[in-house]
Every structure is written in structure tokens, then in C-alpha cells.
Protein backbone atom coordinates (compact mmCIF):
# COMPACT_ATOMS: atom_id res chain seq x y z
CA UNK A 1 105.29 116.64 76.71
CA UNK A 2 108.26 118.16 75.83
CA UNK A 3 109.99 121.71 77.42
CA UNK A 4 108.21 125.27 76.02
CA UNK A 5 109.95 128.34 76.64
CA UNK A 6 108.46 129.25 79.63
CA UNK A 7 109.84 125.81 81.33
CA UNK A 8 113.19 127.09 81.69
CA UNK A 9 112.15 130.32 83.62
CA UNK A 10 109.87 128.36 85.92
CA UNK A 11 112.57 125.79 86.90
CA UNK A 12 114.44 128.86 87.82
CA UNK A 13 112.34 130.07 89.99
CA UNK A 14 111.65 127.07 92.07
CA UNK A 15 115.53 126.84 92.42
CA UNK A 16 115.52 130.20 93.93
CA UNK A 17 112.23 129.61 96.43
CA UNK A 18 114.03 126.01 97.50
CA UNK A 19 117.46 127.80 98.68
CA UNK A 20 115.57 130.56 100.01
CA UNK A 21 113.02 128.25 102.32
CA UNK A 22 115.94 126.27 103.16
CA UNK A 23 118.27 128.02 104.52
CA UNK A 24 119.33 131.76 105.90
CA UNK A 25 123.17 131.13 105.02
CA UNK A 26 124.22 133.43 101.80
CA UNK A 27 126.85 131.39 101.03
CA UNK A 28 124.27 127.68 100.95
CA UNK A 29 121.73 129.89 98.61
CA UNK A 30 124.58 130.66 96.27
CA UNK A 31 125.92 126.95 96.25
CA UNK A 32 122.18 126.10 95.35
CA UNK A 33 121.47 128.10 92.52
CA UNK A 34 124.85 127.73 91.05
CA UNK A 35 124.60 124.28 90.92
CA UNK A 36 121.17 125.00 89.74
CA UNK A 37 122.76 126.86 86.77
CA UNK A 38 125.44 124.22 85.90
CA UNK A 39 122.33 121.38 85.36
CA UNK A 40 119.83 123.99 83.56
CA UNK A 41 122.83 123.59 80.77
CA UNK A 42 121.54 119.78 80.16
CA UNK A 43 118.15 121.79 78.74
CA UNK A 44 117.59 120.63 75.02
CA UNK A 45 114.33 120.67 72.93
CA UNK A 46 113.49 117.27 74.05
CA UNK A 47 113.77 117.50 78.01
CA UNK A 48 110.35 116.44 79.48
CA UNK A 49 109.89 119.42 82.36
CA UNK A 50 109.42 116.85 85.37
CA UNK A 51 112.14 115.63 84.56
CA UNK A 52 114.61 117.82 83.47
CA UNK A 53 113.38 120.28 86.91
CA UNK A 54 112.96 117.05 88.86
CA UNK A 55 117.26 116.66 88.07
CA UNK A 56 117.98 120.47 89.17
CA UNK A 57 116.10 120.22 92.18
CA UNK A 58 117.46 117.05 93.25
CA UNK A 59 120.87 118.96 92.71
CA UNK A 60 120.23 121.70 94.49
CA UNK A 61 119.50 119.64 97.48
CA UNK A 62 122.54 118.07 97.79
CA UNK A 63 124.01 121.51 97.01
CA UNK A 64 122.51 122.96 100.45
CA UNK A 65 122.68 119.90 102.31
CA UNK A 66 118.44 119.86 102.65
CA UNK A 67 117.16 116.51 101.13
CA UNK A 68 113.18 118.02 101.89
CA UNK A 69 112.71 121.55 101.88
CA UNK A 70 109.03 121.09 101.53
CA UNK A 71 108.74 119.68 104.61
CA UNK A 72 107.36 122.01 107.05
CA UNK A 73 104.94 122.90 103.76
CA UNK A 74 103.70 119.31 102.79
CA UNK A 75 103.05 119.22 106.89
CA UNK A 76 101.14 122.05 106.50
CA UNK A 77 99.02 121.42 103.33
CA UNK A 78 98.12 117.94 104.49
CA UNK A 79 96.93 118.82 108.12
CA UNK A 80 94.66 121.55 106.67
CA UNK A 81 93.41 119.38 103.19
CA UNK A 82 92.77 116.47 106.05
CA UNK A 83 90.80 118.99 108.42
CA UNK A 84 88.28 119.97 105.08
CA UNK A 85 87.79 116.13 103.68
CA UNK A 86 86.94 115.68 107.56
CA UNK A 87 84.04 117.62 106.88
CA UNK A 88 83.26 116.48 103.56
CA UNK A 89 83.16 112.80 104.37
CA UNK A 90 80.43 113.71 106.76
CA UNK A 91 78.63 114.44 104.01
CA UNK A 92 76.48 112.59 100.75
CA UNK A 93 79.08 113.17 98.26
CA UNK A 94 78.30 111.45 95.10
CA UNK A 95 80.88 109.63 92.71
CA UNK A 96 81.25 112.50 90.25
CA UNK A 97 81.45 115.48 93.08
CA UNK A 98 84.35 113.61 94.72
CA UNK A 99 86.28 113.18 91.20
CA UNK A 100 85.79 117.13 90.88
CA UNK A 101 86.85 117.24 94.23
CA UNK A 102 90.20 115.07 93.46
CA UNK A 103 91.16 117.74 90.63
CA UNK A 104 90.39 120.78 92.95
CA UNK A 105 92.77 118.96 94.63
CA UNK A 106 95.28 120.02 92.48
CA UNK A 107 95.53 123.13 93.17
CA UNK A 108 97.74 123.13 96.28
CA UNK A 109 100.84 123.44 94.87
CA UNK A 110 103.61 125.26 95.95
CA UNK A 111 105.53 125.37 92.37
CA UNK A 112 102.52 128.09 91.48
CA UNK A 113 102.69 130.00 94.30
CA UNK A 114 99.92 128.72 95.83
CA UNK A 115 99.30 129.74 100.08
CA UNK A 116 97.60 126.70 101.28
CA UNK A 117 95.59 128.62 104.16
CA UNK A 118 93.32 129.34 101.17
CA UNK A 119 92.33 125.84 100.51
CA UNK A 120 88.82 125.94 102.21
CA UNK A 121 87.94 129.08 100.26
CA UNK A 122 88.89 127.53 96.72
CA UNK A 123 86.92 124.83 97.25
CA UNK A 124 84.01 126.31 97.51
CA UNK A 125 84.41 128.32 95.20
CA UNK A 126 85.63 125.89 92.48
CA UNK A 127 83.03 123.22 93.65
CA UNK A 128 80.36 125.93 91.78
CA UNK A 129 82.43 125.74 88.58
CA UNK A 130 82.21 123.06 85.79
CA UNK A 131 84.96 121.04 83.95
CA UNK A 132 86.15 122.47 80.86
CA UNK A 133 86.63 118.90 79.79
CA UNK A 134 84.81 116.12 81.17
CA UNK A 135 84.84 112.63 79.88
CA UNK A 136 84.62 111.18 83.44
CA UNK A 137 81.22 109.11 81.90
CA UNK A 138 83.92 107.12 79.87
CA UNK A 139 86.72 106.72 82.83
CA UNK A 140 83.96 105.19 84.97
CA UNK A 141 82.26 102.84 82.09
CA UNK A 142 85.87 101.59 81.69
CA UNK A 143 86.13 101.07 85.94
CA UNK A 144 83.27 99.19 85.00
CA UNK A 145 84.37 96.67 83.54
CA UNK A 146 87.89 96.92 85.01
CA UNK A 147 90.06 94.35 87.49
CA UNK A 148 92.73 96.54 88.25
CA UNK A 149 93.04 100.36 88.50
CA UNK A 150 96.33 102.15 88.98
CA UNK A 151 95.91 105.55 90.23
CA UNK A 152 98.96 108.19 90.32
CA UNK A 153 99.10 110.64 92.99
CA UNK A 154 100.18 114.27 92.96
CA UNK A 155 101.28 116.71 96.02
CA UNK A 156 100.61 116.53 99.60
CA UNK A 157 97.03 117.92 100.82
CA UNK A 158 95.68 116.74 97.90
CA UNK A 159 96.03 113.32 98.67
CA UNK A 160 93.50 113.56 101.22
CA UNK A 161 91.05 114.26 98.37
CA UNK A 162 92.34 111.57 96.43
CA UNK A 163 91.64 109.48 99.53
CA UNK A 164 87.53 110.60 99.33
CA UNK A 165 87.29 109.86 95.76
CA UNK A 166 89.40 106.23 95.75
CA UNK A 167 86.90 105.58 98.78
CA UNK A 168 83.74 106.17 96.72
CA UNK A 169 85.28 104.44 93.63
CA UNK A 170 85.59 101.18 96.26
CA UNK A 171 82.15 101.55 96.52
CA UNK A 172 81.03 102.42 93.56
CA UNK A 173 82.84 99.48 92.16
CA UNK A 174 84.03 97.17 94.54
CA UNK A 175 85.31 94.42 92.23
CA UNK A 176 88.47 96.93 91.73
CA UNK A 177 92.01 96.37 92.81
CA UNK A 178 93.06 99.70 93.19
CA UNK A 179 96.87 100.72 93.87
CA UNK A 180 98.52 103.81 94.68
CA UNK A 181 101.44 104.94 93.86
CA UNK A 182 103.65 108.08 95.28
CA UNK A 183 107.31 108.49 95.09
CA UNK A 184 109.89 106.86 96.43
CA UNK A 185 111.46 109.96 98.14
CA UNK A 186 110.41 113.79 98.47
CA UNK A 187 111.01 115.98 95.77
CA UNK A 188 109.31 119.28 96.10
CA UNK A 189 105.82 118.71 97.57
CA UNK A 190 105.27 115.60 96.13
CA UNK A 191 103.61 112.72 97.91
CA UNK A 192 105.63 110.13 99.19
CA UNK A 193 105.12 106.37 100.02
CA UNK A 194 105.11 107.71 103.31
CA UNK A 195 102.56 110.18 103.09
CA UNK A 196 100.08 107.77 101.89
CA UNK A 197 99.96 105.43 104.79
CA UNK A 198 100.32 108.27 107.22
CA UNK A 199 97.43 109.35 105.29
CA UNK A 200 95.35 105.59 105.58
CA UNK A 201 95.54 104.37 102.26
CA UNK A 202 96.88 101.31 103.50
CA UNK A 203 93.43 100.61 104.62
CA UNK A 204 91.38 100.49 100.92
CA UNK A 205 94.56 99.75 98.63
CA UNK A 206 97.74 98.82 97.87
CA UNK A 207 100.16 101.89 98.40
CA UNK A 208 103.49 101.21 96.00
CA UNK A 209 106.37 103.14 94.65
CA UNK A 210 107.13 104.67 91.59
CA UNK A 211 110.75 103.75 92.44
CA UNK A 212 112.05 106.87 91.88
CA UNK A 213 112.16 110.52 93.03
CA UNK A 214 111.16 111.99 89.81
CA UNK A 215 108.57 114.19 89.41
CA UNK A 216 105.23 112.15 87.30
CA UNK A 217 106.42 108.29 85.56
CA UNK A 218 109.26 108.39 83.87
CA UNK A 219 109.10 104.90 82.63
CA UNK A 220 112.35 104.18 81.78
CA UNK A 221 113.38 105.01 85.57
CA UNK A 222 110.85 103.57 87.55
CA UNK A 223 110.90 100.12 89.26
CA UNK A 224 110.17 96.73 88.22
CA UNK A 225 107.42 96.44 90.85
CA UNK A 226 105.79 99.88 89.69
CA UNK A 227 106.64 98.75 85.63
CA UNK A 228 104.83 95.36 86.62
CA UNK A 229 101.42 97.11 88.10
CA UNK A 230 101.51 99.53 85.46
CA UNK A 231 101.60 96.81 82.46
CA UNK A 232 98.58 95.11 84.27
CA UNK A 233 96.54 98.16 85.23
CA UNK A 234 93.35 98.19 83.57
CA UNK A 235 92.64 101.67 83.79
CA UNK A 236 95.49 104.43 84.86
CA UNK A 237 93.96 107.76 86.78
CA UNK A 238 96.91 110.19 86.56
CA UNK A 239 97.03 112.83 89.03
CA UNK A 240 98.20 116.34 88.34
CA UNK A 241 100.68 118.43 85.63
CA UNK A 242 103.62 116.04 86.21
CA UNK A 243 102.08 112.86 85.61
CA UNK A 244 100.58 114.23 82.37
CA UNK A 245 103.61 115.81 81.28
CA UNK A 246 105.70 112.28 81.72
CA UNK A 247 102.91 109.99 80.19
CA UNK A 248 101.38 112.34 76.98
CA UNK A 249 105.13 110.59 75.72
CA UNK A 250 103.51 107.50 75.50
CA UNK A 251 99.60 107.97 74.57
CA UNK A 252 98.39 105.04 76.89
CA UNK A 253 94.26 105.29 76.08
CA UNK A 254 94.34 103.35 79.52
CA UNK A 255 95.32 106.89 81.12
CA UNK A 256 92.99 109.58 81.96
CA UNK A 257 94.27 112.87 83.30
CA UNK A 258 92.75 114.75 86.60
CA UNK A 259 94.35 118.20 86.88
CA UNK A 260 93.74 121.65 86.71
CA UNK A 261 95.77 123.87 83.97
CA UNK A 262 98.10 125.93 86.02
CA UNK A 263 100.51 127.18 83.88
CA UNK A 264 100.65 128.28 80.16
CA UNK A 265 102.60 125.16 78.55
CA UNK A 266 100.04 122.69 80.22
CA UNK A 267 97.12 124.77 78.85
CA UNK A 268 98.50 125.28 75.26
CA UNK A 269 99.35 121.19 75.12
CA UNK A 270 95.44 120.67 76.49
CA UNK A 271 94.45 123.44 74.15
CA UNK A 272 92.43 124.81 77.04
CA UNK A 273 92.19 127.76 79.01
CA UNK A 274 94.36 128.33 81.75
CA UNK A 275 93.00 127.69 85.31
CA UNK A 276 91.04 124.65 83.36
CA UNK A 277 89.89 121.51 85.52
CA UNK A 278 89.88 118.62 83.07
CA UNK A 279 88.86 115.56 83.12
CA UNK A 280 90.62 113.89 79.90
CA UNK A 281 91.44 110.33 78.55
CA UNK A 282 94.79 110.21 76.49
CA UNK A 283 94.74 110.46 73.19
CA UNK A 284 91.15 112.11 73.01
CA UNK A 285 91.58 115.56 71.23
CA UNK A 286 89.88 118.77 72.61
CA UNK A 287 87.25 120.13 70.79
């Protein structure tokens, strides 16, 4: 997916919420968004936006001197997700709930604004809504008859619903390899390597690195390890707006995306509405 016009403001504004949950000192919040200003000048029509923002943040960071200024917030999205799937996993949730449940996920996400004290409440409410797109009948004919499923995480808290639905693909299918893959170092609220075996998914699959810090796969930056388990994978489930936005470059019908619409480019790519949970295989048009 490449930058719309809207990209460039966005990127902005994260800039100016990263220097301003960093730190109190004027002078650090100027550094930040100056520097910020200097790399938005690399924008051309062909920057991918989880990339090209993924490169400003990272340089706003060392700007400040704050290589996770998420912290405090991915520690707070994941101990309140974990508290909810707690609950959930006490209960019969069937294969296709907990994929719905995996792209409600998606919604805790800082870069929208989102508070994540209202996770409980979305849920529910989102739980009674249905999937603009859903072609989840094909992703799970294709686990199936799969060896080896790759799937990409997204931002903390979510995980832990990623975690519910990987556990009832396991049994659902438990011929599958499944790895799962986070990044190699925080940027924004992004899972890390880290957060996944803090989170137990050490105990059902095989937790790797993308290699990098950049936001979604940028393939021609990722490591060999991550390139190798990607080339094998069977069937990709990519998590979330920066996944899609790297991998729609390549049209891999291996892929299919679980994420909810949250912004206008996203939407107008999916040709849905925005605020849309899809369920979508690459390279399958919208009706």
C-alpha cells in the first residue's frame, strides 16, 4: 500500500503524542519533532506508511533519548486485554468467535487514539456485530490442509487475543506448526519478541523475529530466519493495518488479513467502510 494524503498528517501526529508522553523537557519535545520534520522530507508517492512512520519514529527516539515511549502503555493494554481473555477462556468459545475475537483485538491501538480502559466495553459490544468481509470459511479449509502456518502479530493487549484464537486453531487442527512472529524491538505499541513469551506463546508455538523494528514485513529488511519461515509458511494470518499495508506490495494469496479499518486510507484500499472488521485473503476483491 502506498502513502494517501492523509498519511503524512497522521505520522505527524504520532510524532507530537511520542515527545509529549516522553518527556516534560521543552527543549527534548522540540529536538523530537524537529528531527521528526527533517525525515517527513524523505515522503515520496511511493513510501509504504509503516515504513516511512516506522523511520520518523525511530528518529525521534533517538532524538529524546526514549528508545520505548509506549512502555508504561503496552504495560497497561496487556495487563487489562490478559484480565478479559482470563474470562473468556473460561468459556466455550468456538473457532470462528475467537477469530472475531483476534480482529476486535485490533482495536487497542494507541496511533488512533484509542483509551485502553475501554477494552471490556468494545468487546461486547463489537462481539454483537458481524464482519463486513468474511472469508474465514476459506482461511480455515486452507489450515486444513496446511503443515505450517505463520501468523503476524500486531500491538500489545491484543496479543492476548491472538493467544485464544492460535490456542483453538491448535485444536482445531493440531497437525499445524504454527509460528509467531513480533518485532525485534519496540516501536510504538507494537509487540515484541518479548511480549510474546511474557505472554506464553512459547508454550503452543514457535515465537520468532521479524528481524527488524519496522512497523508490519518489510521484506527486504527482515531476517534470514523470518525470510526462511515466511517462504515455507503454508498459510500467512496477518495481524492488523501495518502488516496489510507492508504485504498488499506483494499479493501473497497465502496471506489473509485480520484487522479492523481504522483510518480512511486503510478503508478506501479495502473499499470498505471505516470501523470495518474484515476477514480478507489477498488478492480477493471486495464486492
Amino acid at each position: 500500500m502506498k502513502i494517501h494524503y492523509e498519511c503524512f498528517a497522521c505520522v505527524i501526529n504520532q510524532s507530537q503524542k511520542i515527545v509529549e508522553m516522553s518527556t516534560n523537557n521543552l527543549g527534548r519535545r522540540k529536538r523530537g519533532v524537529i528531527e521528526a520534520a527533517k525525515l517527513m522530507a524523505r515522503i515520496n508517492t511511493d513510501s509504504i506508511p509503516a515504513i516511512f512512520g516506522s523511520e520518523v519514529f525511530l528518529g525521534v527516539y533517538e532524538a529524546i533519548g526514549n528508545d520505548d515511549p509506549f512502555g508504561d502503555y503496552k504495560e497497561l493494554s496487556n495487563r487489562l486485554a490478559e484480565r478479559i481473555v482470563s474470562d473468556l477462556e473460561g468459556e466455550d468459545v468456538d473457532l470462528r468467535t475467537a477469530l472475531k475475537l483476534a480482529i476486535i483485538g485490533n482495536v487497542i491501538d494507541f496511533a488512533v487514539g484509542y483509551s485502553p480502559e475501554k477494552i471490556k466495553e468494545d468487546v461486547k459490544t463489537m462481539l454483537g456485530e458481524e464482519l463486513y468481509v468474511d472469508e474465514s470459511g476459506d482461511l480455515f479449509e486452507e489450515l486444513g490442509r496446511a503443515r505450517n502456518l505463520l501468523y503476524l502479530t500486531d500491538n500489545c493487549g491484543e496479543i492476548y487475543f491472538d493467544r485464544l484464537f492460535i490456542k483453538k486453531l491448535k485444536e482445531t487442527f493440531p497437525h499445524l506448526k504454527v509460528y509467531v512472529a513480533a518485532k525485534e524491538g519496540p516501536i510504538i505499541n507494537d509487540a515484541t519478541v518479548g511480549d510474546l513469551m511474557k505472554a506464553g506463546f512459547g508454550e503452543f508455538a514457535e515465537v520468532i523475529s521479524t528481524g527488524t523494528r519496522i512497523v508490519g514485513v518489510p521484506l527486504d529488511r527482515v531476517s534470514k530466519k523470518f525470510r526462511d519461515v515466511f517462504e515455507k509458511a503454508d498459510v500467512i494470518i496477518a495481524k492488523g493495518q501495518g502488516n496489510f499495508e507492508t504485504l498488499s506490495e506483494v499479493n501473497d494469496r497465502r496471506v489473509f488479513y485480520l484487522l479492523k479499518a481504522k483510518c480512511r486510507p486503510i478503508a478506501r484500499e479495502l473499499r470498505v467502510p471505516q470501523g470495518s472488521m474484515v476477514c480478507l485473503r489477498s488478492g480477493q476483491s471486495v464486492p
